[in-house]
N, C-alpha and C. Protein backbone atom coordinates (compact mmCIF):
# COMPACT_ATOMS: atom_id res chain seq x y z
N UNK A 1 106.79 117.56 110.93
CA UNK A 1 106.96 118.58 111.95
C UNK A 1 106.32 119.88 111.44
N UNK A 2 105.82 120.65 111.98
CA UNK A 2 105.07 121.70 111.86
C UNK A 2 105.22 122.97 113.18
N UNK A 3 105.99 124.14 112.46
CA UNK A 3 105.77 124.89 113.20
C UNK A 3 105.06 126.25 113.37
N UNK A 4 105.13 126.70 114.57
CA UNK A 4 103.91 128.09 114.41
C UNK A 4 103.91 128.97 115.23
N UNK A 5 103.83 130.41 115.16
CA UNK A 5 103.75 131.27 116.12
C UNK A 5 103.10 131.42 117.73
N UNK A 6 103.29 132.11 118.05
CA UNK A 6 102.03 131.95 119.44
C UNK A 6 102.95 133.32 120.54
N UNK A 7 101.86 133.76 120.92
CA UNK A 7 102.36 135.35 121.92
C UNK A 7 102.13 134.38 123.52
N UNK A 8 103.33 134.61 124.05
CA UNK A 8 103.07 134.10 125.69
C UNK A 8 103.49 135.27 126.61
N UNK A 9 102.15 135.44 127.10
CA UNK A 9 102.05 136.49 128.31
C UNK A 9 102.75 136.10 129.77
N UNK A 10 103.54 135.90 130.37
CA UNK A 10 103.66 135.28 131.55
C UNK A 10 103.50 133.52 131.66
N UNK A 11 102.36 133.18 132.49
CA UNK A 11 102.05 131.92 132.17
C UNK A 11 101.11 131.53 131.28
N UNK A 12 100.72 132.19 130.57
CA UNK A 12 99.30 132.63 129.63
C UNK A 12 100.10 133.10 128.49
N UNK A 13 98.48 133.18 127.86
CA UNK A 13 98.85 133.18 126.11
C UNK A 13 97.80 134.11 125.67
N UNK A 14 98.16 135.14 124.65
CA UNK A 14 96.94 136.10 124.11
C UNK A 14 96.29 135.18 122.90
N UNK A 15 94.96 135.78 123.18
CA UNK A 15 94.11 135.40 121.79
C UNK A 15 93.80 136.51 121.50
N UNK A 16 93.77 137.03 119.86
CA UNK A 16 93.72 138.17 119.36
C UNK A 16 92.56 137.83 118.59
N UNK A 17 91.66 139.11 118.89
CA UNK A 17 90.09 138.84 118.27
C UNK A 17 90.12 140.35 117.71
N UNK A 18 89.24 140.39 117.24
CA UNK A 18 88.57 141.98 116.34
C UNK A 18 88.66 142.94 116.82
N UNK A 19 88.31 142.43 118.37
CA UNK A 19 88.08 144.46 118.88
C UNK A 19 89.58 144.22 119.81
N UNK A 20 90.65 143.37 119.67
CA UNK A 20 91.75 143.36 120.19
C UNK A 20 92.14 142.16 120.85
N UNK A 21 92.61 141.91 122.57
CA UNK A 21 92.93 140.28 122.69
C UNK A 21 92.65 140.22 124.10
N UNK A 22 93.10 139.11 124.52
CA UNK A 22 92.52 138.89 125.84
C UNK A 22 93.78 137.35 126.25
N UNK A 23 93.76 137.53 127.51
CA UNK A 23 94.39 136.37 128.25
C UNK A 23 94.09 135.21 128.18
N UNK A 24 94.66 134.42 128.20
CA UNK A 24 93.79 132.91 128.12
C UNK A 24 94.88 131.49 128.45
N UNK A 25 94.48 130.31 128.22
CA UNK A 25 95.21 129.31 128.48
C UNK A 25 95.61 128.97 126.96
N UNK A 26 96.58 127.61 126.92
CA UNK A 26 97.59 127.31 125.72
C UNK A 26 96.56 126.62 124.73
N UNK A 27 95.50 126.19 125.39
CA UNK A 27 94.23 125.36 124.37
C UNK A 27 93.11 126.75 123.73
N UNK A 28 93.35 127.71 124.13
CA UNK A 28 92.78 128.76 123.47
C UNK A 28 93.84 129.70 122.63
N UNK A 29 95.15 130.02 122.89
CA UNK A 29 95.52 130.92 122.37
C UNK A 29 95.69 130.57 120.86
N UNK A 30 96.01 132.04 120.10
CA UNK A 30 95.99 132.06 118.54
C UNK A 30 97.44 131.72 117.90
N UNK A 31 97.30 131.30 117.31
CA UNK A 31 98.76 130.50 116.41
C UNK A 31 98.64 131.14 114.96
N UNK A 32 99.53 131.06 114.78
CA UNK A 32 99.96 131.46 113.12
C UNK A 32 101.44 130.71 112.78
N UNK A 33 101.38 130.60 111.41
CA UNK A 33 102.08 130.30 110.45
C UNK A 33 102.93 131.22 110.58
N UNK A 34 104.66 130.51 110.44
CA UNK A 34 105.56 131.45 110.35
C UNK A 34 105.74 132.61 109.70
N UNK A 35 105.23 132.46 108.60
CA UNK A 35 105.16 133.40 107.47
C UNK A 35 103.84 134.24 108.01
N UNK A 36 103.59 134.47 108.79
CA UNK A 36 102.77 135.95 109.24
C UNK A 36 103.21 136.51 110.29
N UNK A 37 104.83 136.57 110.05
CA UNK A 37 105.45 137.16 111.66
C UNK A 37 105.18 138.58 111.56
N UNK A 38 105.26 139.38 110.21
CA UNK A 38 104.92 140.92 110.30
C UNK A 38 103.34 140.76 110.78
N UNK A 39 102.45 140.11 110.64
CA UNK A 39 101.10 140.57 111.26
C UNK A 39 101.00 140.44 112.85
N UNK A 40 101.97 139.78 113.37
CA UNK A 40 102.02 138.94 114.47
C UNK A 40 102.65 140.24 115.42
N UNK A 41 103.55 140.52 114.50
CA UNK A 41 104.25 141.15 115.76
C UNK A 41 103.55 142.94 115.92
N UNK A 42 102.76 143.26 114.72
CA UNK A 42 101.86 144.21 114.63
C UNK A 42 101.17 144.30 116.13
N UNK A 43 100.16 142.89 115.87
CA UNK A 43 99.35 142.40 116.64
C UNK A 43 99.77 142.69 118.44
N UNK A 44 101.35 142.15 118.37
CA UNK A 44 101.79 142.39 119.47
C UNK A 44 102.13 143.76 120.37
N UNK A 45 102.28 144.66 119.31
CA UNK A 45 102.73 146.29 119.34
C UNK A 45 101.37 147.09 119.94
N UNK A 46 100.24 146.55 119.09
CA UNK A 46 98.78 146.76 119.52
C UNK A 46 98.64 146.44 120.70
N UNK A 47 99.05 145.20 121.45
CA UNK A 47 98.83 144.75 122.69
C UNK A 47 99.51 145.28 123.93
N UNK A 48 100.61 145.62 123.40
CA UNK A 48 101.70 146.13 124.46
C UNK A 48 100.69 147.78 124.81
N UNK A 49 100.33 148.53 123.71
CA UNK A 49 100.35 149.77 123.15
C UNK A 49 98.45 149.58 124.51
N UNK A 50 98.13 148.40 124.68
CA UNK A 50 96.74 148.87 125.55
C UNK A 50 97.12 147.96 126.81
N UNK A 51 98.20 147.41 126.92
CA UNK A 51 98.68 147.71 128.53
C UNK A 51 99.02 146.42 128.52
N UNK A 52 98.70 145.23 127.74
CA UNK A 52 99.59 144.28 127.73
C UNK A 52 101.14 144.07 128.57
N UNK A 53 101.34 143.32 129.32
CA UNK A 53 102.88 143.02 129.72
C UNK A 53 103.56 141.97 129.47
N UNK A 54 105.03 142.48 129.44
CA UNK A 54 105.55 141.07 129.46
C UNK A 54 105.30 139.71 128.47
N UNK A 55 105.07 140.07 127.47
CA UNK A 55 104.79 138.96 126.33
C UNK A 55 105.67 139.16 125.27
N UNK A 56 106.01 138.17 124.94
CA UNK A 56 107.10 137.48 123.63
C UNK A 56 106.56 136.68 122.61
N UNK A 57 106.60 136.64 121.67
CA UNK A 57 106.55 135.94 120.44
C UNK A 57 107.42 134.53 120.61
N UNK A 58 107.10 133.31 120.41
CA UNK A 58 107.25 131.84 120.55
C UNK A 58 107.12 130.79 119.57
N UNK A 59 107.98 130.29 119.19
CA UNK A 59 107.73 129.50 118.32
C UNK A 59 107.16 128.08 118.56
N UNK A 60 106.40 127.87 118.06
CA UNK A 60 105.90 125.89 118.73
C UNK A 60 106.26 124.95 117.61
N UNK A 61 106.92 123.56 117.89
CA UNK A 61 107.12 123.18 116.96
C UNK A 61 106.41 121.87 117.63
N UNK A 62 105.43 121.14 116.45
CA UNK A 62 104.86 120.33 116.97
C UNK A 62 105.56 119.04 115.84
N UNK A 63 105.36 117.89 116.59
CA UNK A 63 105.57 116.64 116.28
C UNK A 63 104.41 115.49 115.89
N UNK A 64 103.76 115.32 115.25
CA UNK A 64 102.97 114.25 114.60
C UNK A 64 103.54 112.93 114.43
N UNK A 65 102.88 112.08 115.70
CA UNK A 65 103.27 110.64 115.52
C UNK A 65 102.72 109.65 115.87
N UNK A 66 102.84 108.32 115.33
CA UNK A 66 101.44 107.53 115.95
C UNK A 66 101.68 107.48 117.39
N UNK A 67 100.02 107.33 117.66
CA UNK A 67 99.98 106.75 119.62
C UNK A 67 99.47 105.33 119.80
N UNK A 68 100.15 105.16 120.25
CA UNK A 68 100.28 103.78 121.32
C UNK A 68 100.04 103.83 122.79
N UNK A 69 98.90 103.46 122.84
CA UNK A 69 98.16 103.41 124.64
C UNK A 69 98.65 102.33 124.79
N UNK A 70 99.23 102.00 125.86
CA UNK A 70 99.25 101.31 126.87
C UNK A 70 98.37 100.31 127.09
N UNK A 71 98.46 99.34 127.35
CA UNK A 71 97.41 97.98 127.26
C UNK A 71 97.83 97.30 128.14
């Protein structure tokens, strides 16, 4: 099991790039490692601070397991 940060805007998710972040879907947004919640929530303060709304910090916890298709 593996888990990881992630900012959800509404139904959307920020991706945080260099010159700041932008909206996007769940196959683009940026993830981090628990252990970078102080950069994360920086990140988030920055976002709110240029008009960002409504977004929370989320934890994802993913599951790794074999797949079995259907035959």
């Amino acid at each position: 099991m593996k888990e990881l940060l992630i900012v959800k805007a509404g139904s959307r998710y920020l991706r945080f790039l260099p010159q700041g972040h932008q909206l996007c879907s769940f196959d683009k947004a940026s993830v981090f490692p628990l252990d970078q919640v102080v950069q994360v929530l920086e990140r988030m303060h920055r976002a709110i601070g240029d008009g960002a709304a409504d977004i929370e910090l989320r934890k994802l916890t993913i599951i790794e397991e074999p797949y079995a298709e259907a035959m």
